[in-house]
N, C-alpha and C. Protein backbone atom coordinates (compact mmCIF):
# COMPACT_ATOMS: atom_id res chain seq x y z
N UNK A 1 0.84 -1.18 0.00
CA UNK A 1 0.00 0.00 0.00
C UNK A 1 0.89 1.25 0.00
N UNK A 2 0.97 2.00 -0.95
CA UNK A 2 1.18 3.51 -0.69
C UNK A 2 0.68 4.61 -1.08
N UNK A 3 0.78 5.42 0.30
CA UNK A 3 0.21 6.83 1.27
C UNK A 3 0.87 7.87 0.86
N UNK A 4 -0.21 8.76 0.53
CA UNK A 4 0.45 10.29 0.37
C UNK A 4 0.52 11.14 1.82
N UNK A 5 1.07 11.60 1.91
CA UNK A 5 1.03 12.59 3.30
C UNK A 5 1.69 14.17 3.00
N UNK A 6 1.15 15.05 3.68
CA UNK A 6 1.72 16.14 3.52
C UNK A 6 1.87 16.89 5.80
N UNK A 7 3.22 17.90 5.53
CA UNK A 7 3.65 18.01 7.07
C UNK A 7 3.75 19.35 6.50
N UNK A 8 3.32 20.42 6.84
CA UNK A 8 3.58 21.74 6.87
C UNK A 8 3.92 22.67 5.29
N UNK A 9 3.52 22.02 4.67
CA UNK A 9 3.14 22.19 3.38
C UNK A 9 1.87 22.59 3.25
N UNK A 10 1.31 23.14 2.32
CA UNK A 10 -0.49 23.06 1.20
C UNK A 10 -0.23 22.46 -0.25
N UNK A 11 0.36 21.67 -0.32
CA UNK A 11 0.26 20.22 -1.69
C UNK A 11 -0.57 19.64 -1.56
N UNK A 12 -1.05 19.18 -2.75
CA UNK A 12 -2.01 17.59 -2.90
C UNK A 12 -1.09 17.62 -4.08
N UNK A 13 -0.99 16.21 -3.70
CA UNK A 13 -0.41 15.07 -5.05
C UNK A 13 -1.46 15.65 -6.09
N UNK A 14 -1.28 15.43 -7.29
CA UNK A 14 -2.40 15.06 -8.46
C UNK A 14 -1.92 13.89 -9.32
N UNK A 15 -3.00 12.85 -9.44
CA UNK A 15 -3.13 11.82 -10.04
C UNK A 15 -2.57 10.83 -8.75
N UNK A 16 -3.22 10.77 -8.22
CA UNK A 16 -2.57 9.65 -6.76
C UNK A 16 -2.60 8.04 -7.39
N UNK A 17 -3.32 7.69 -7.86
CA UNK A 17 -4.07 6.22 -8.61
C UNK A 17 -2.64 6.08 -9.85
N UNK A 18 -2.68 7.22 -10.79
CA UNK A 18 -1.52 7.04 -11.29
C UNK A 18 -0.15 7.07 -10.64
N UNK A 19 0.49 7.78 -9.89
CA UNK A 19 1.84 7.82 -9.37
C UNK A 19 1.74 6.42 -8.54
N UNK A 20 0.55 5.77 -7.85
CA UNK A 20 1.11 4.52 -7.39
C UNK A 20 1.09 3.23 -8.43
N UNK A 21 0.44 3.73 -9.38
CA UNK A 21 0.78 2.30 -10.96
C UNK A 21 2.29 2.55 -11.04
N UNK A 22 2.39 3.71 -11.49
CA UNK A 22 3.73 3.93 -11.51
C UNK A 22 5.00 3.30 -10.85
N UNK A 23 4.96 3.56 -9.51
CA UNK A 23 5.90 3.38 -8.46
C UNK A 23 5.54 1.63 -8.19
N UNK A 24 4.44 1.37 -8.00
CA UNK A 24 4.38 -0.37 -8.16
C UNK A 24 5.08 -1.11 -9.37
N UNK A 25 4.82 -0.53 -10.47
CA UNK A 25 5.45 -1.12 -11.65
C UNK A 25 7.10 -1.30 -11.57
N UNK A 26 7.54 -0.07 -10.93
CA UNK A 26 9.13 0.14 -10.71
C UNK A 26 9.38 -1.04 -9.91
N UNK A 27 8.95 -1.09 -8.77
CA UNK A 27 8.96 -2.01 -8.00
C UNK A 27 9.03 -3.21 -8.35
N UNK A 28 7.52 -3.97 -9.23
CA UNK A 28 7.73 -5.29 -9.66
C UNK A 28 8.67 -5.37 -10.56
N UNK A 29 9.73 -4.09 -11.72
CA UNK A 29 10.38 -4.22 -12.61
C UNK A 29 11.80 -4.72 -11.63
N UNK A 30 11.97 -4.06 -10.31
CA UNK A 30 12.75 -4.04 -9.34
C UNK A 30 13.15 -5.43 -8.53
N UNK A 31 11.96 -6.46 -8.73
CA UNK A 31 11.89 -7.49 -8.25
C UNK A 31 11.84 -7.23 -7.23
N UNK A 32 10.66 -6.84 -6.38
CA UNK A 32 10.45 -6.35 -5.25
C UNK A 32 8.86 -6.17 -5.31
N UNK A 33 8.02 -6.18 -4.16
CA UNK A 33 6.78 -6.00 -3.96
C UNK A 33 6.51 -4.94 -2.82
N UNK A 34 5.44 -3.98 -3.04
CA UNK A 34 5.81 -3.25 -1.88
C UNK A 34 4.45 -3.54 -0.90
N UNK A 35 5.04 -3.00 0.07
CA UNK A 35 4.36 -3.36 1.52
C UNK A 35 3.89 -1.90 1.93
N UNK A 36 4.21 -1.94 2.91
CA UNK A 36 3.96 -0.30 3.35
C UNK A 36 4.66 0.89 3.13
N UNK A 37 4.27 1.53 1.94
CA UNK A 37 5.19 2.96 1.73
C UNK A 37 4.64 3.96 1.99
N UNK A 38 4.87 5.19 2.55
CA UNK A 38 4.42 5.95 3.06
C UNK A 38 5.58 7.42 2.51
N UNK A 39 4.87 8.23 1.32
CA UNK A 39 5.53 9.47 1.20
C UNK A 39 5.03 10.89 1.82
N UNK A 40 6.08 11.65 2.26
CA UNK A 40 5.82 12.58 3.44
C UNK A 40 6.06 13.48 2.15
N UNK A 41 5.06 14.91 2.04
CA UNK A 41 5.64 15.87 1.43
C UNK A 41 5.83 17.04 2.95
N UNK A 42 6.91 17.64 2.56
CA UNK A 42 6.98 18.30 3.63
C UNK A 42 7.59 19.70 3.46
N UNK A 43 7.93 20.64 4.30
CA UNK A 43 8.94 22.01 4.09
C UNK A 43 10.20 21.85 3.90
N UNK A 44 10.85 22.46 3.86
CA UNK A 44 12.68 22.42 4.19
C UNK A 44 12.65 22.22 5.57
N UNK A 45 12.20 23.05 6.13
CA UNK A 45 12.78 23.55 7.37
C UNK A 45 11.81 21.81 8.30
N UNK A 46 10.87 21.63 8.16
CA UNK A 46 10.38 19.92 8.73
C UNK A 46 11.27 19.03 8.07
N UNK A 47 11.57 18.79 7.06
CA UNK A 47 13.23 17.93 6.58
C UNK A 47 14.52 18.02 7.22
N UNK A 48 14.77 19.46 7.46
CA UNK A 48 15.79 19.63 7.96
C UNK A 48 16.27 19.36 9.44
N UNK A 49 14.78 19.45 10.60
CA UNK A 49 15.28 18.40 11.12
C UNK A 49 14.75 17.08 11.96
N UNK A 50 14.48 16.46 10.75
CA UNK A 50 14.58 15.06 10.44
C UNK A 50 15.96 14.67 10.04
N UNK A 51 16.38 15.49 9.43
CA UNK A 51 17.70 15.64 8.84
C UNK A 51 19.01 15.26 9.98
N UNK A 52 18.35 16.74 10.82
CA UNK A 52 19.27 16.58 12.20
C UNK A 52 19.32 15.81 13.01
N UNK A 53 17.83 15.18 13.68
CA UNK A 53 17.87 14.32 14.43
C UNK A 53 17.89 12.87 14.45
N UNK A 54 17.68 12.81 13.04
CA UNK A 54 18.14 10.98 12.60
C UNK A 54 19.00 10.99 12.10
N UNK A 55 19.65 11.95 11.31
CA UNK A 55 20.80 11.42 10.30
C UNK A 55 22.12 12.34 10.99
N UNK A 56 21.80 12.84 11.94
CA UNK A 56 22.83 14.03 12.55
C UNK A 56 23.71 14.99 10.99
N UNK A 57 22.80 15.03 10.06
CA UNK A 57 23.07 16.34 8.95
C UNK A 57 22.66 17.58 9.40
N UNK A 58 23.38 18.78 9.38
CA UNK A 58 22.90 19.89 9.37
C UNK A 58 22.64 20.06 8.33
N UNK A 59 22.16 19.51 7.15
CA UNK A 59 22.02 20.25 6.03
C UNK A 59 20.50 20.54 4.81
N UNK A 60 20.19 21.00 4.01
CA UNK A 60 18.80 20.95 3.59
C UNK A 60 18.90 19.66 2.78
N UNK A 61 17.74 19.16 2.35
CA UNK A 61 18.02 18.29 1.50
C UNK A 61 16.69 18.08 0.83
N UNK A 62 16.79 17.32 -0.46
CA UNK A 62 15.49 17.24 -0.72
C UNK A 62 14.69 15.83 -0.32
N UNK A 63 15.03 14.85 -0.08
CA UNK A 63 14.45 13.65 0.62
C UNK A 63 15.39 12.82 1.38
N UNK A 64 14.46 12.33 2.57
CA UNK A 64 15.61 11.31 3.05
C UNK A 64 14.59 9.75 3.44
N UNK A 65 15.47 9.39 3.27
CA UNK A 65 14.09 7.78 3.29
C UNK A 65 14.86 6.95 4.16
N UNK A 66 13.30 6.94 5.13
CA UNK A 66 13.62 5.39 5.77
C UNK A 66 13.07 4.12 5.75
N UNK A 67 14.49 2.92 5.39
CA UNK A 67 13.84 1.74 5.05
C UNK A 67 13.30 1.07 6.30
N UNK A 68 12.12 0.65 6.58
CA UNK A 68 11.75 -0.46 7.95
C UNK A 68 11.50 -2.00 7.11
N UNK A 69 11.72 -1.99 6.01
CA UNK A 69 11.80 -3.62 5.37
C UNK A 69 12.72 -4.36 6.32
N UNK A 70 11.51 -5.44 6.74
CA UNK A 70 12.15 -7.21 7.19
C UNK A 70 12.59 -7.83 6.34
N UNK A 71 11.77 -7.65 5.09
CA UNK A 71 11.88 -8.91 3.89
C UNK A 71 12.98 -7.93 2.82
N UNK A 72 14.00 -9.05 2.35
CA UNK A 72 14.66 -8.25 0.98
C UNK A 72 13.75 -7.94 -0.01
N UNK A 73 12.78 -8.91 -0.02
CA UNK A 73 11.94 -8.71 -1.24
C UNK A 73 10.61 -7.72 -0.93
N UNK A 74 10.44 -7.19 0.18
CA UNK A 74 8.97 -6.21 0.15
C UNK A 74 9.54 -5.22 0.94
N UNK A 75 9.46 -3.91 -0.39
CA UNK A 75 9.72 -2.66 0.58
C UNK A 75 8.76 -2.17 1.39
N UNK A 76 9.22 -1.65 2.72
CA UNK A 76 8.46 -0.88 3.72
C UNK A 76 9.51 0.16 4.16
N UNK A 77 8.74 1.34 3.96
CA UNK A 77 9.24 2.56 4.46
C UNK A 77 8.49 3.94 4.39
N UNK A 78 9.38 5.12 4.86
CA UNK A 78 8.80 6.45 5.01
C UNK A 78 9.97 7.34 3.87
N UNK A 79 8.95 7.86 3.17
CA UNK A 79 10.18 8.78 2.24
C UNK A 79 9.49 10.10 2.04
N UNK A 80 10.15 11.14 3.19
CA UNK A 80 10.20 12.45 3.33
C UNK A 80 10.90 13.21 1.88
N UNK A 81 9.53 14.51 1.20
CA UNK A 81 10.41 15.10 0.14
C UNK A 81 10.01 15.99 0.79
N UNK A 82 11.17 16.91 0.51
CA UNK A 82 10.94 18.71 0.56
C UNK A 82 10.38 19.25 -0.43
N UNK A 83 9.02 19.70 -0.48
CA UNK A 83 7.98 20.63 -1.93
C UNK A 83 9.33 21.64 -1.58
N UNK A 84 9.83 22.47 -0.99
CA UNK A 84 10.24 23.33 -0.93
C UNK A 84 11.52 23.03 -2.02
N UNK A 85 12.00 22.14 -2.04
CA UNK A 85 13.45 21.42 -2.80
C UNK A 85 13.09 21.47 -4.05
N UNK A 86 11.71 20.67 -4.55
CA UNK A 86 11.35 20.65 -5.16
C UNK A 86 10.44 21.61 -6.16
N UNK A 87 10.44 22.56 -5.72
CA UNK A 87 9.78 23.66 -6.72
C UNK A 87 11.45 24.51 -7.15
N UNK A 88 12.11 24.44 -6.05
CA UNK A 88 13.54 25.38 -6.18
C UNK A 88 14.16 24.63 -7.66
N UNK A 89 14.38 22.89 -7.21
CA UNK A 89 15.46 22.57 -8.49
C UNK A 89 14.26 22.52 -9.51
N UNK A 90 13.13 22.52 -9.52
CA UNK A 90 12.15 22.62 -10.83
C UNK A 90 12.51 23.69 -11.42
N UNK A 91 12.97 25.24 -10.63
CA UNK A 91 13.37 26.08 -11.28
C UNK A 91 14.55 26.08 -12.45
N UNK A 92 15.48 25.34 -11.96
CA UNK A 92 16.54 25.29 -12.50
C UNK A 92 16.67 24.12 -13.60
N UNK A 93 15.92 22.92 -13.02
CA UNK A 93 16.41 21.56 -14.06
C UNK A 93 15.06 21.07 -14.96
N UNK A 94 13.91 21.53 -14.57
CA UNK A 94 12.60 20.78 -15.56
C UNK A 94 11.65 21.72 -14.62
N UNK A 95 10.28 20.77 -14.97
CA UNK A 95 8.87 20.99 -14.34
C UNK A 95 9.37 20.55 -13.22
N UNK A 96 8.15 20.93 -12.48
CA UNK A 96 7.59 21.04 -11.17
C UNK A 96 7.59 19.01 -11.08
N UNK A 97 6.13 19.11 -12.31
CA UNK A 97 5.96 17.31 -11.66
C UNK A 97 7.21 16.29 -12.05
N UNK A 98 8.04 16.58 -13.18
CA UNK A 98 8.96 15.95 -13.45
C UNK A 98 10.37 15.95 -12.41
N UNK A 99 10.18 16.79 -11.78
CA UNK A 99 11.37 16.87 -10.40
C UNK A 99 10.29 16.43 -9.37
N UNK A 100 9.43 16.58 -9.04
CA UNK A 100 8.76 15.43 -8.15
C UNK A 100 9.00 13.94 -8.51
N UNK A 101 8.27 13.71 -9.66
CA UNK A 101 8.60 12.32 -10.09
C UNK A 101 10.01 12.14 -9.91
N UNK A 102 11.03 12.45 -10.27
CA UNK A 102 12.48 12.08 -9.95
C UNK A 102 12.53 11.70 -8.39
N UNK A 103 12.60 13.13 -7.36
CA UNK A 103 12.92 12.23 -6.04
C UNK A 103 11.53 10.95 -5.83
N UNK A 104 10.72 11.10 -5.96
CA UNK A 104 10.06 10.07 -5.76
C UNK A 104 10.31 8.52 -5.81
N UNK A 105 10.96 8.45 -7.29
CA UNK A 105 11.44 6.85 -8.05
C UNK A 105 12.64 7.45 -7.25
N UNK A 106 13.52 8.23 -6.59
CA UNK A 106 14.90 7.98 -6.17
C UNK A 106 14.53 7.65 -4.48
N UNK A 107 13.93 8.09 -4.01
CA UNK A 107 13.26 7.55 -2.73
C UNK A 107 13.19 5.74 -3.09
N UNK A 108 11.99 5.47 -3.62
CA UNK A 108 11.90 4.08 -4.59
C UNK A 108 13.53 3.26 -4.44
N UNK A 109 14.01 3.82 -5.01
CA UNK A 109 15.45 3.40 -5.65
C UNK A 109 16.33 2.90 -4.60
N UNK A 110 16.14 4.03 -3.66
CA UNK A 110 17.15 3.80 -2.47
C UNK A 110 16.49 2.45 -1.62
N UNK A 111 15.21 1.92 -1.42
CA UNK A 111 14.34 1.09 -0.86
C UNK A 111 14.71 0.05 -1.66
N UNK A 112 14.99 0.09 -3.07
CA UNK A 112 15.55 -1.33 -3.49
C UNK A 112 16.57 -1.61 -3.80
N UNK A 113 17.31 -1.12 -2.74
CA UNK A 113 19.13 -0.93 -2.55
C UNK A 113 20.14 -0.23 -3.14
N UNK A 114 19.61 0.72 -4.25
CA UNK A 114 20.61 1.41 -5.18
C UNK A 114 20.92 2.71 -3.54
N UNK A 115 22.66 2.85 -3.82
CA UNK A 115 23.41 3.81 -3.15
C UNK A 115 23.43 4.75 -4.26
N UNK A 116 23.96 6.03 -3.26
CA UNK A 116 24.29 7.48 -4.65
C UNK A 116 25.25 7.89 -4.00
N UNK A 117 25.92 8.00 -3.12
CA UNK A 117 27.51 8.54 -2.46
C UNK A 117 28.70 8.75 -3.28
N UNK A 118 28.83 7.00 -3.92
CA UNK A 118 29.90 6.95 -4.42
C UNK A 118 29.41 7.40 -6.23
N UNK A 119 30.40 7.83 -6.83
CA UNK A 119 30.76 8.50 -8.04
C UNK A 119 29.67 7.20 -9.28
N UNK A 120 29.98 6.13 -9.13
CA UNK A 120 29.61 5.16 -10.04
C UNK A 120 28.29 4.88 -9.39
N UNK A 121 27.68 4.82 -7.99
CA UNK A 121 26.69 4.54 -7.70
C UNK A 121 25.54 5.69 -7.99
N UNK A 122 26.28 6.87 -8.15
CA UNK A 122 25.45 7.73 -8.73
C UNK A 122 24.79 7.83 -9.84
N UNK A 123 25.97 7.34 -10.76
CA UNK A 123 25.16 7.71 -12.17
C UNK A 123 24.55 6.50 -12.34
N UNK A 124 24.79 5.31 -11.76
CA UNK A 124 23.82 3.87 -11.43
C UNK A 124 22.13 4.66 -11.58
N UNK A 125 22.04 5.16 -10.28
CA UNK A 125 20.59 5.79 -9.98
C UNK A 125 20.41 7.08 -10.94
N UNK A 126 20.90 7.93 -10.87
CA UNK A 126 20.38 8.37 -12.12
C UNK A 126 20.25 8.06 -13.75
N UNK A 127 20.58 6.96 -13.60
CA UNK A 127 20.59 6.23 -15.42
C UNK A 127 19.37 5.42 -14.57
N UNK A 128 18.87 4.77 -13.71
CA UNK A 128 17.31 4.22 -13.09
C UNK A 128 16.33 5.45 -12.76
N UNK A 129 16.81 6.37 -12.68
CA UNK A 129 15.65 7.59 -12.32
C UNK A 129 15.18 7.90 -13.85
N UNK A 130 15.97 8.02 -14.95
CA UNK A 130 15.90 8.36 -16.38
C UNK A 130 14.84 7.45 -16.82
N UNK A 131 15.19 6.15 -17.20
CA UNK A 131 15.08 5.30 -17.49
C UNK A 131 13.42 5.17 -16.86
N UNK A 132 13.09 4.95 -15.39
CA UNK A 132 12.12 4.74 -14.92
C UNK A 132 10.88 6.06 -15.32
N UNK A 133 11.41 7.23 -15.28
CA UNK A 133 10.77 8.54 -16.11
C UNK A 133 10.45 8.51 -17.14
N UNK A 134 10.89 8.11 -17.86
CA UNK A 134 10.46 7.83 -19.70
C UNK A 134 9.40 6.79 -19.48
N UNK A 135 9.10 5.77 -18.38
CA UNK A 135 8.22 4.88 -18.80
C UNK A 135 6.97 5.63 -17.43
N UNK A 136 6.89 6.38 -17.14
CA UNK A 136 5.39 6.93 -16.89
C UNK A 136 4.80 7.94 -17.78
C-alpha cells in the first residue's frame, strides 16, 4: 500500500491512482513488492530536522528515506520530500511534476538498494531515475 502525506506544506499530489501504478510497476520491474510505503511531502525547514535528528546532517536536502523492510523482497518505508526542494530545483532543471517524479522513483530506488555517495553509484541511480521517467 502507498500513502500520500503532507507536514507543513499546502500540496495535494495530483493523479494519486496514477503515481502509485507507476511506483508499483518500478517495484515489480525491481523485483520487489511493496508493503507499506508511506511518502511525506513536507517544508525544508520539517526535513531539515529530520535531517538533524536521525541522520545528525545539518544540512537541507530534498528527501531522506527510511527503510523499515524485514523482507529483501517487500519494501516498507517512510520517504520524506521537501515541496520546498522541489519547486527550487524545478526552477533550474525541468517541471515542477517531473522533479517530483524524480525524487520520488529515487526515494523508490534507495528502498531497493541502489546507493548514490559513491561517483559510479550515482550515475547507477540516475541512469534508473531516467530510465524509470520515460516509462510513466
Amino acid at each position: 500500500m502507498i500513502s500520500f502525506h503532507t507536514e507543513d506544506v499546502s500540496f495535494k499530489l495530483q493523479d494519486k491512482i496514477k503515481h502509485k501504478q507507476w511506483l508499483q510497476a518500478v517495484a515489480k520491474e525491481e523485483q520487489k513488492k511493496i508493503g507499506e510505503l508511506n511518502y511525506v511531502f513536507c517544508s525544508d525547514s520539517y526535513l531539515l530536522e529530520i535531517n538533524q535528528s536521525y541522520l545528525q546532517h545539518d544540512t537541507y536536502t530534498d528527501i531522506v528515506t527510511f527503510d523499515n523492510s524485514d523482507d529483501a523482497k517487500i519494501i516498507e518505508g517512510d520517504i520524506f520530500i521537501s515541496y520546498d526542494r522541489i519547486l527550487e530545483n524545478a526552477a533550474k532543471f525541468g517541471t515542477e511534476s517531473s522533479e517530483l517524479q524524480r525524487v520520488m522513483v529515487h526515494g523508490l530506488l534507495h528502498l531497493c538498494g541502489y546507493k548514490d555517495k559513491a561517483k559510479a553509484d550515482k550515475e547507477l541511480m540516475t541512469s534508473k531515475e531516467n530510465y524509470y521517467l520515460a516509462k510513466r
